[in-house]
PDB file of N, CA and C in Angstrom:
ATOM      1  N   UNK A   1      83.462  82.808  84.884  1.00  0.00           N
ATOM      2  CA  UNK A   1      84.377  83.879  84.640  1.00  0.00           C
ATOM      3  C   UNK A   1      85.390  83.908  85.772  1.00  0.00           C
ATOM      4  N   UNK A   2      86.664  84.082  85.710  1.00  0.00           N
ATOM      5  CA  UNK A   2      87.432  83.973  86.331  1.00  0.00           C
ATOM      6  C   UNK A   2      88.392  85.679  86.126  1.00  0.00           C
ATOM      7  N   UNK A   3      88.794  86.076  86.983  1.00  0.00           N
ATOM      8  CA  UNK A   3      89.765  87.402  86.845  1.00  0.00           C
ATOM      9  C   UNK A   3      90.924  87.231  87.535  1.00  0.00           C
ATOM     10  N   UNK A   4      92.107  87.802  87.474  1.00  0.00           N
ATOM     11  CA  UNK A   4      93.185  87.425  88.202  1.00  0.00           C
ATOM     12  C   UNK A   4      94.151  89.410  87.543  1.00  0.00           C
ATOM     13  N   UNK A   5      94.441  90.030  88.578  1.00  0.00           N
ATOM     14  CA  UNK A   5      94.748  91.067  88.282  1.00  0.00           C
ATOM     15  C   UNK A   5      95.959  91.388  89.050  1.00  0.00           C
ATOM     16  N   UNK A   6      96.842  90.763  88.953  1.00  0.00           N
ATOM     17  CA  UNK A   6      98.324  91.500  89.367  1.00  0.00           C
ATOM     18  C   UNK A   6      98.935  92.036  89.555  1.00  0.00           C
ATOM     19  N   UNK A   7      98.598  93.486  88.634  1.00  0.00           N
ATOM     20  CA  UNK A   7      98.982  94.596  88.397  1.00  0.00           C
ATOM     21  C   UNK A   7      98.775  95.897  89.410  1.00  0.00           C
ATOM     22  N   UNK A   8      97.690  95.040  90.443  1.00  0.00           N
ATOM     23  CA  UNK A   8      97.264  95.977  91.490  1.00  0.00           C
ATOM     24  C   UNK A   8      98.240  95.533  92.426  1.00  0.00           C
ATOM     25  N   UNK A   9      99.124  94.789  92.801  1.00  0.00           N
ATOM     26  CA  UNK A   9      99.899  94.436  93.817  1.00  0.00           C
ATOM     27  C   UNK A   9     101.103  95.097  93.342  1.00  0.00           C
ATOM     28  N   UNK A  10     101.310  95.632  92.071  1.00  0.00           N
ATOM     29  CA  UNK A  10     102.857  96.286  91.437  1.00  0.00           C
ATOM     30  C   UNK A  10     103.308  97.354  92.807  1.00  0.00           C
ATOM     31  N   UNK A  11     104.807  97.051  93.542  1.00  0.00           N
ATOM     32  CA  UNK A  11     105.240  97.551  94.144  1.00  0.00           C
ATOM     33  C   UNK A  11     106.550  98.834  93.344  1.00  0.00           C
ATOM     34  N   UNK A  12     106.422  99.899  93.154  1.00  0.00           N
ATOM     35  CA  UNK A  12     107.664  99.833  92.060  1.00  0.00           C
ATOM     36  C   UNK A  12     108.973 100.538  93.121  1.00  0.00           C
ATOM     37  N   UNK A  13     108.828 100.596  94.464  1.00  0.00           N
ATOM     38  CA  UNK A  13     110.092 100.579  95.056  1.00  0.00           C
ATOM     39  C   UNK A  13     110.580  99.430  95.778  1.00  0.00           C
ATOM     40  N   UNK A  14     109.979  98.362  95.388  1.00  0.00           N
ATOM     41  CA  UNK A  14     109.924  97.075  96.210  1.00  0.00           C
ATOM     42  C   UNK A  14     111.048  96.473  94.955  1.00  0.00           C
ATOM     43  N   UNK A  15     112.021  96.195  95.246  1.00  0.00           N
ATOM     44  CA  UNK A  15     113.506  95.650  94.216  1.00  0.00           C
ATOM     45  C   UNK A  15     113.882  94.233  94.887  1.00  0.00           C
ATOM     46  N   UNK A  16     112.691  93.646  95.713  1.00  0.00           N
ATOM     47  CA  UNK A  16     113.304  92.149  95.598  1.00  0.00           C
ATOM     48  C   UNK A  16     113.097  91.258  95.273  1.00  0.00           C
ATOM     49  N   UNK A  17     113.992  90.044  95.047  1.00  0.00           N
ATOM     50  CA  UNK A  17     113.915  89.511  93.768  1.00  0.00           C
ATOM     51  C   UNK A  17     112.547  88.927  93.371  1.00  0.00           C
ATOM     52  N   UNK A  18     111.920  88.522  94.790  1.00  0.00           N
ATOM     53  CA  UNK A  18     110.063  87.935  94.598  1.00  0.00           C
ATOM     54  C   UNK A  18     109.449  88.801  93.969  1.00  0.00           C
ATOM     55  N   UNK A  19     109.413  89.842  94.275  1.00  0.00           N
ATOM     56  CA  UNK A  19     108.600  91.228  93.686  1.00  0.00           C
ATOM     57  C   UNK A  19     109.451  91.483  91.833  1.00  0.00           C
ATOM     58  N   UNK A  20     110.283  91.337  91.599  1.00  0.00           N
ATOM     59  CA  UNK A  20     110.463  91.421  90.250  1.00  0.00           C
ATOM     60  C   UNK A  20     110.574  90.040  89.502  1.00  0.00           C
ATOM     61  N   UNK A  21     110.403  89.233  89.757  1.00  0.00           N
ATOM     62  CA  UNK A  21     109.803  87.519  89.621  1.00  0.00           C
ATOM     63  C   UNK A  21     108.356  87.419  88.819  1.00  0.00           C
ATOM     64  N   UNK A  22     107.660  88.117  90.153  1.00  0.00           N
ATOM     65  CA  UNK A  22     105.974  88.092  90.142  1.00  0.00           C
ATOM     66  C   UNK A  22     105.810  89.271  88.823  1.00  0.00           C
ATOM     67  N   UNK A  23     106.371  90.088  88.788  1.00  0.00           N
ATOM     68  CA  UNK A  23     106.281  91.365  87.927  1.00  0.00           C
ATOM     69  C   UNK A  23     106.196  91.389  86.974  1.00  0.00           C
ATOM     70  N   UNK A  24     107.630  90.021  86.847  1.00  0.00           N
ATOM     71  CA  UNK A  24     107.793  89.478  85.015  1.00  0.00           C
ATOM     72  C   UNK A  24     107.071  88.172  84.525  1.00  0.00           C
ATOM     73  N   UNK A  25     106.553  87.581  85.977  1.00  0.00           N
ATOM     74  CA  UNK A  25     105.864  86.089  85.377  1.00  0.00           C
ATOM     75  C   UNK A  25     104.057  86.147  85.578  1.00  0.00           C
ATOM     76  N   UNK A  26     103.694  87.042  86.312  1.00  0.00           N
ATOM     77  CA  UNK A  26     102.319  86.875  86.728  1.00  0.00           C
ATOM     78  C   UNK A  26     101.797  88.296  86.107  1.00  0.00           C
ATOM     79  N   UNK A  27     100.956  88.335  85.083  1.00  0.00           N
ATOM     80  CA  UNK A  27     100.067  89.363  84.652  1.00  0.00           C
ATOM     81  C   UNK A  27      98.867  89.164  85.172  1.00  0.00           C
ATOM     82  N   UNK A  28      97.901  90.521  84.772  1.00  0.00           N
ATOM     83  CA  UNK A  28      96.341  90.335  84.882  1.00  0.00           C
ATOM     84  C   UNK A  28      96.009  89.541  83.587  1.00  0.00           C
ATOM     85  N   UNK A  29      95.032  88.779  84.119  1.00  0.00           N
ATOM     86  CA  UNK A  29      94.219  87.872  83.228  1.00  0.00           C
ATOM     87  C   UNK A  29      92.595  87.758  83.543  1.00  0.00           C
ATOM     88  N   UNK A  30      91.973  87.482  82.457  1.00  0.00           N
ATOM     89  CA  UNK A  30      90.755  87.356  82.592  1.00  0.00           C
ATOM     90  C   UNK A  30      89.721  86.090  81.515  1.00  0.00           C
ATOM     91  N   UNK A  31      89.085  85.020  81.921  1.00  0.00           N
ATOM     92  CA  UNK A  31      88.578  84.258  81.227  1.00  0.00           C
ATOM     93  C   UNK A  31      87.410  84.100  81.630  1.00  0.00           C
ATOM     94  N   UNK A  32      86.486  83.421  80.587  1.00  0.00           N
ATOM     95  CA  UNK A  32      85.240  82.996  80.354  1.00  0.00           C
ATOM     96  C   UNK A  32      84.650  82.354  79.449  1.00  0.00           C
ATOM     97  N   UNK A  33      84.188  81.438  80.205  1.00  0.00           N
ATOM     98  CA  UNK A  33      83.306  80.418  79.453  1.00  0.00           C
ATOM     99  C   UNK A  33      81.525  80.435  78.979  1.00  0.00           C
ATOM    100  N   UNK A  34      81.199  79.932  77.962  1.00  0.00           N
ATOM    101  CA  UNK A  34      79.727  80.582  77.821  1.00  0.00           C
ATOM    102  C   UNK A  34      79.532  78.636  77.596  1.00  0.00           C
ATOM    103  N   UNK A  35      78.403  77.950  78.137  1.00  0.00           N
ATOM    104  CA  UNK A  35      78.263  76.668  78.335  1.00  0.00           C
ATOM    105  C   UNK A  35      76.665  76.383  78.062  1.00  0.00           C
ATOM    106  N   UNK A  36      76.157  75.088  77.609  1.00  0.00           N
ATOM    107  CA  UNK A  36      75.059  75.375  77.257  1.00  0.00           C
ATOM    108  C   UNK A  36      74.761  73.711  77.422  1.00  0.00           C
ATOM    109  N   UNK A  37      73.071  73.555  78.000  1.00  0.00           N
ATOM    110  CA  UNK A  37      72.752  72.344  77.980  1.00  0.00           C
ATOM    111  C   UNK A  37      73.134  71.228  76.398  1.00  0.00           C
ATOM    112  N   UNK A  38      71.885  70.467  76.468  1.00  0.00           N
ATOM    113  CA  UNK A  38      72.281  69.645  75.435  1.00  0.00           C
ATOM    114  C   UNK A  38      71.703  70.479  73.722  1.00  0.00           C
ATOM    115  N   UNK A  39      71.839  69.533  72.980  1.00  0.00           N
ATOM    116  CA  UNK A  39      71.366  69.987  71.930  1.00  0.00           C
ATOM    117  C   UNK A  39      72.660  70.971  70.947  1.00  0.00           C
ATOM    118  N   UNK A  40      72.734  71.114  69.709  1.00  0.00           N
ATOM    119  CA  UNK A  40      73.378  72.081  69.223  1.00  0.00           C
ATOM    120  C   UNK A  40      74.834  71.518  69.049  1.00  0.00           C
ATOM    121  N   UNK A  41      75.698  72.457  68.601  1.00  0.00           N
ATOM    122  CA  UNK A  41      77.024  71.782  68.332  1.00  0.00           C
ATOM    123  C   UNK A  41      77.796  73.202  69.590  1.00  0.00           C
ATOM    124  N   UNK A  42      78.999  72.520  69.669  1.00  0.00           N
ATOM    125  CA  UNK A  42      79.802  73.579  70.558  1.00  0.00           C
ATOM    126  C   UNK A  42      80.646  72.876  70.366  1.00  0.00           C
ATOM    127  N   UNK A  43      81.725  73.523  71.871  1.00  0.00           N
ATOM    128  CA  UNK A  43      83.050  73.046  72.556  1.00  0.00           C
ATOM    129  C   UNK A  43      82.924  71.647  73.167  1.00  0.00           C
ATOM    130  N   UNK A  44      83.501  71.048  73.366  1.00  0.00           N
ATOM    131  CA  UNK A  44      83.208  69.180  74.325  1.00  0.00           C
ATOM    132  C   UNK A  44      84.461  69.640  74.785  1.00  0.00           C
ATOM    133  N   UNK A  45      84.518  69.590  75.848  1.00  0.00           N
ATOM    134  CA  UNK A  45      86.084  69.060  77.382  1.00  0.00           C
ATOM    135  C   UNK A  45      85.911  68.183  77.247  1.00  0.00           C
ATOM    136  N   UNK A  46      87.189  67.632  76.767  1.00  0.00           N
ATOM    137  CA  UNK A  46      87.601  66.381  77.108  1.00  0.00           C
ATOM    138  C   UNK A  46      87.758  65.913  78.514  1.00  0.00           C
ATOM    139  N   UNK A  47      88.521  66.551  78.868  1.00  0.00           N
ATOM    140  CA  UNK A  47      89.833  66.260  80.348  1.00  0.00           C
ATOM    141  C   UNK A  47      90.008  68.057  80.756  1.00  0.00           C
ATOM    142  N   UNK A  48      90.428  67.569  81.889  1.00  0.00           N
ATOM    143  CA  UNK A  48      91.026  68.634  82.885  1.00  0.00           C
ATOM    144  C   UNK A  48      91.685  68.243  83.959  1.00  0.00           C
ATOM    145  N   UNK A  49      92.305  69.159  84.445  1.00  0.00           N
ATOM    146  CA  UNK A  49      92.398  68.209  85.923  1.00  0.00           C
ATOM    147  C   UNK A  49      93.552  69.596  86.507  1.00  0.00           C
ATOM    148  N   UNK A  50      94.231  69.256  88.116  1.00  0.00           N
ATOM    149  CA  UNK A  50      95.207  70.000  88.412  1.00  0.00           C
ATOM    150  C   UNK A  50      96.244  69.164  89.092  1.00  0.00           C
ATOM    151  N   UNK A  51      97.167  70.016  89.703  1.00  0.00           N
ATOM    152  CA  UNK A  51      98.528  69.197  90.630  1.00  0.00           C
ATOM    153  C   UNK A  51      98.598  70.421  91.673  1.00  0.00           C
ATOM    154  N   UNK A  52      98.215  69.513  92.951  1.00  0.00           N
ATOM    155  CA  UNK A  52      98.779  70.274  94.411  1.00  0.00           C
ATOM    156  C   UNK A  52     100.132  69.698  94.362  1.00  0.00           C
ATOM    157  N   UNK A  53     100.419  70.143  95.146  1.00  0.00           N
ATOM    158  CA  UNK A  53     102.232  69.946  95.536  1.00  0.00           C
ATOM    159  C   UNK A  53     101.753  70.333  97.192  1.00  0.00           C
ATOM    160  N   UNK A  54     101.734  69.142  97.916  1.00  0.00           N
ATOM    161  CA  UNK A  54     101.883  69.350  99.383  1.00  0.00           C
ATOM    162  C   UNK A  54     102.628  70.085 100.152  1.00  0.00           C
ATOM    163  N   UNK A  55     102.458  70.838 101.117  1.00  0.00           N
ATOM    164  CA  UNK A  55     103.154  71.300 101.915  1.00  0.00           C
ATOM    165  C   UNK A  55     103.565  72.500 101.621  1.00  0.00           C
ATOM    166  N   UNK A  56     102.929  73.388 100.857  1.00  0.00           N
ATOM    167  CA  UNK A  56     103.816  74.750  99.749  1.00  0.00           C
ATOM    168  C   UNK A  56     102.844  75.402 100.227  1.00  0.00           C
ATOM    169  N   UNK A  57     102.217  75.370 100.910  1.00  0.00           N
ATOM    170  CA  UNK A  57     101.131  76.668 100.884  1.00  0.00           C
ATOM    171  C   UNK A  57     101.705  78.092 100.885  1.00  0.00           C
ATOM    172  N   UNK A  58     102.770  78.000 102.106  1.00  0.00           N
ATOM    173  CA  UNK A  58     103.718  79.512 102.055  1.00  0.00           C
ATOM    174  C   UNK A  58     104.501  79.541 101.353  1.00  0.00           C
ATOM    175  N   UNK A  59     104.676  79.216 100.548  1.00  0.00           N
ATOM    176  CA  UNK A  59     105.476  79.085  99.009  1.00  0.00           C
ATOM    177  C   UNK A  59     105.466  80.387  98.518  1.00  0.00           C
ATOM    178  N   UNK A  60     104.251  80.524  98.085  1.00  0.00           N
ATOM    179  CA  UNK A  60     103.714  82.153  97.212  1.00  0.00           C
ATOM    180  C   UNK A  60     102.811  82.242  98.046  1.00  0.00           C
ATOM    181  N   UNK A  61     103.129  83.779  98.376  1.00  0.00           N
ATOM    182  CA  UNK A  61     101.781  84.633  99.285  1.00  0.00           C
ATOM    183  C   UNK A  61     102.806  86.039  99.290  1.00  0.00           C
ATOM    184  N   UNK A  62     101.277  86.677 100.235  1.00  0.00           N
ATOM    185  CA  UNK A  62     102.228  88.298 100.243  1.00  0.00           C
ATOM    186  C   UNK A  62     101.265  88.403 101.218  1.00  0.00           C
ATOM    187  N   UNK A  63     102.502  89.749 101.551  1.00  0.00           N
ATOM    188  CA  UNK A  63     102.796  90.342 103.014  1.00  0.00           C
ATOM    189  C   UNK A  63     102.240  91.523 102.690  1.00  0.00           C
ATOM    190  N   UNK A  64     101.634  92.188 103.412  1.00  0.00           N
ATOM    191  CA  UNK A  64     100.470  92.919 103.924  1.00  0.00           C
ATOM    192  C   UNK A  64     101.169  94.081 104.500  1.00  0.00           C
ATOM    193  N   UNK A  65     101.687  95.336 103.741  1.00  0.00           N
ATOM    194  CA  UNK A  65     102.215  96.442 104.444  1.00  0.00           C
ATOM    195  C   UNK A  65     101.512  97.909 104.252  1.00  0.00           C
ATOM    196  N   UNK A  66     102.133  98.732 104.798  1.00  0.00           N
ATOM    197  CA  UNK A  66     101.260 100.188 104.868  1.00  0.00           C
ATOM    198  C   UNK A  66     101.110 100.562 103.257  1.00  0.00           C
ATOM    199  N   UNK A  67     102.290 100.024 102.547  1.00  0.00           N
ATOM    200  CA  UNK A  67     102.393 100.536 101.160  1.00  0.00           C
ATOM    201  C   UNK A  67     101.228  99.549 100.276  1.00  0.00           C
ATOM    202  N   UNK A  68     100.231  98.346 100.764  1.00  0.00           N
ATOM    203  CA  UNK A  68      99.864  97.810 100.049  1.00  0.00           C
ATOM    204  C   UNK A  68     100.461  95.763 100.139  1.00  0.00           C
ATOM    205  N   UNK A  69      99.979  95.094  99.313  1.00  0.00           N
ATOM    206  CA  UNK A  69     100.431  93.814  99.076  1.00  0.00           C
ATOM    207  C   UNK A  69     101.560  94.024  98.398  1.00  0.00           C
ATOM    208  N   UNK A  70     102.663  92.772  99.032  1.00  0.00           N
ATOM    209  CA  UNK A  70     103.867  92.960  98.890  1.00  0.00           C
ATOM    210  C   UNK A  70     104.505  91.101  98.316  1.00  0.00           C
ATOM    211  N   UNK A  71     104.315  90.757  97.116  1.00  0.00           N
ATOM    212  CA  UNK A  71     104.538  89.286  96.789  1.00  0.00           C
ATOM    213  C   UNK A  71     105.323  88.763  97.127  1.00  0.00           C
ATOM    214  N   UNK A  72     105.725  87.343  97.902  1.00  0.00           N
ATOM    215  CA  UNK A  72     106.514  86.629  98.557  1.00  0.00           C
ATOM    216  C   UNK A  72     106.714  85.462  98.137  1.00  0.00           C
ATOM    217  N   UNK A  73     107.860  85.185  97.432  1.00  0.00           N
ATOM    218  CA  UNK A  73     108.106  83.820  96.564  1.00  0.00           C
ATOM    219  C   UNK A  73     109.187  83.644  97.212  1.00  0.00           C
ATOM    220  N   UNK A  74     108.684  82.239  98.221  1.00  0.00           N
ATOM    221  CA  UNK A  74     110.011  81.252  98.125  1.00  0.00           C
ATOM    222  C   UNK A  74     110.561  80.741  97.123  1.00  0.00           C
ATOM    223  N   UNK A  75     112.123  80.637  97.364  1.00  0.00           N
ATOM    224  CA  UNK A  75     113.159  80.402  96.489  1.00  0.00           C
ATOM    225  C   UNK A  75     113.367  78.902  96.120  1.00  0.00           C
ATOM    226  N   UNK A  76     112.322  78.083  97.262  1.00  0.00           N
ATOM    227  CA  UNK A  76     111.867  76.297  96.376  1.00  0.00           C
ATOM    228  C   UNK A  76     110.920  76.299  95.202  1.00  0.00           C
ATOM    229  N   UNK A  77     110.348  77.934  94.876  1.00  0.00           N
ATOM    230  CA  UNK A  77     109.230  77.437  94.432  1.00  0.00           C
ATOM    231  C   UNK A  77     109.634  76.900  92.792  1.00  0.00           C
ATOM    232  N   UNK A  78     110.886  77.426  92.034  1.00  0.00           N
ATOM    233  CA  UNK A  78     111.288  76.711  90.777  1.00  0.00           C
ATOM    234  C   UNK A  78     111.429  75.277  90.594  1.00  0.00           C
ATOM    235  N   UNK A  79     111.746  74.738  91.640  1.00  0.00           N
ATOM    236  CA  UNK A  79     111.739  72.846  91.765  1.00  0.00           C
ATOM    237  C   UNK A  79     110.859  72.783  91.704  1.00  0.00           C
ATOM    238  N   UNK A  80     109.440  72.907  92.193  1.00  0.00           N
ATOM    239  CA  UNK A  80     107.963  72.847  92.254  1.00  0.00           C
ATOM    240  C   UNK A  80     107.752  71.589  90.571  1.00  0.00           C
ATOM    241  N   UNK A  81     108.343  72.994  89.880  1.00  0.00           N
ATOM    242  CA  UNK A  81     107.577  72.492  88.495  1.00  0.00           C
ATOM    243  C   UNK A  81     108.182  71.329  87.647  1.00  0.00           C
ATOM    244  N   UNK A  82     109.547  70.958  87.831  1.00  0.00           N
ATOM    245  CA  UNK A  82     109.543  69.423  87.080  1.00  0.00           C
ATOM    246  C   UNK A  82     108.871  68.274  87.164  1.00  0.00           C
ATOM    247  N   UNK A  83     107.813  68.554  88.219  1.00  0.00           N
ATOM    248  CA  UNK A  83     106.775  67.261  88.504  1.00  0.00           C
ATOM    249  C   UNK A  83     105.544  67.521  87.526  1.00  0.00           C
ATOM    250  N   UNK A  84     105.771  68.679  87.029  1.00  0.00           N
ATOM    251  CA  UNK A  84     104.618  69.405  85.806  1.00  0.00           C
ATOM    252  C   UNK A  84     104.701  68.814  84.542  1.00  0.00           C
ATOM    253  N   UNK A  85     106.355  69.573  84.699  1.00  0.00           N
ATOM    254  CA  UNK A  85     106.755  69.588  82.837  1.00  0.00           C
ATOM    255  C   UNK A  85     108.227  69.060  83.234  1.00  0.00           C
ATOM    256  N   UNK A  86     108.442  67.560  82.908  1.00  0.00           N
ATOM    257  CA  UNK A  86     109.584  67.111  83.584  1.00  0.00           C
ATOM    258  C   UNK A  86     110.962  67.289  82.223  1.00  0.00           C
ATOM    259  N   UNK A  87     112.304  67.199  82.562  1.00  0.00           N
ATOM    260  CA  UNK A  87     112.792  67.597  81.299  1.00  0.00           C
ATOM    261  C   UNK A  87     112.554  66.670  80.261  1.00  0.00           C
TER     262      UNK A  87
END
């Protein structure tokens, strides 16, 4: 099970452009998998896999203020993705 909740970092006097970025592209989400030895019919994974992109760590993060987490998107981070989904 995995959770991812976004909605707790919502700044709503925070008007810059990272903070209304994150607002419109990153929701709460929540998944789970139910997995089972052998035997029986189910799901089969094929494949999976991911892509680091070196050197980005401070790319996306947030800043830590009295009001709460505050999301911080560098402005490289849109190039990031043609190594994803190239045109």
């Amino acid at each position: 099970m995995a959770c991812e909740f976004c909605s707790l970092c919502y700044q709503p006097t925070d008007i810059g452009v990272g903070s209304l970025l994150s607002n419109g592209l990153f929701g709460d989400g929540i998944a789970a998998a139910v997995v089972r030895g052998q035997g029986g019919t189910g799901v089969r994974l094929e494949r999976n896999g991911s892509y680091l992109i070196p050197k980005t760590e401070e790319w996306i993060m947030y800043d830590v203020k009295a009001t709460g987490f505050h999301f911080l998107l560098d402005k490289r981070v849109p190039a990031t993705m043609e190594p994803l989904a190239p045109p």
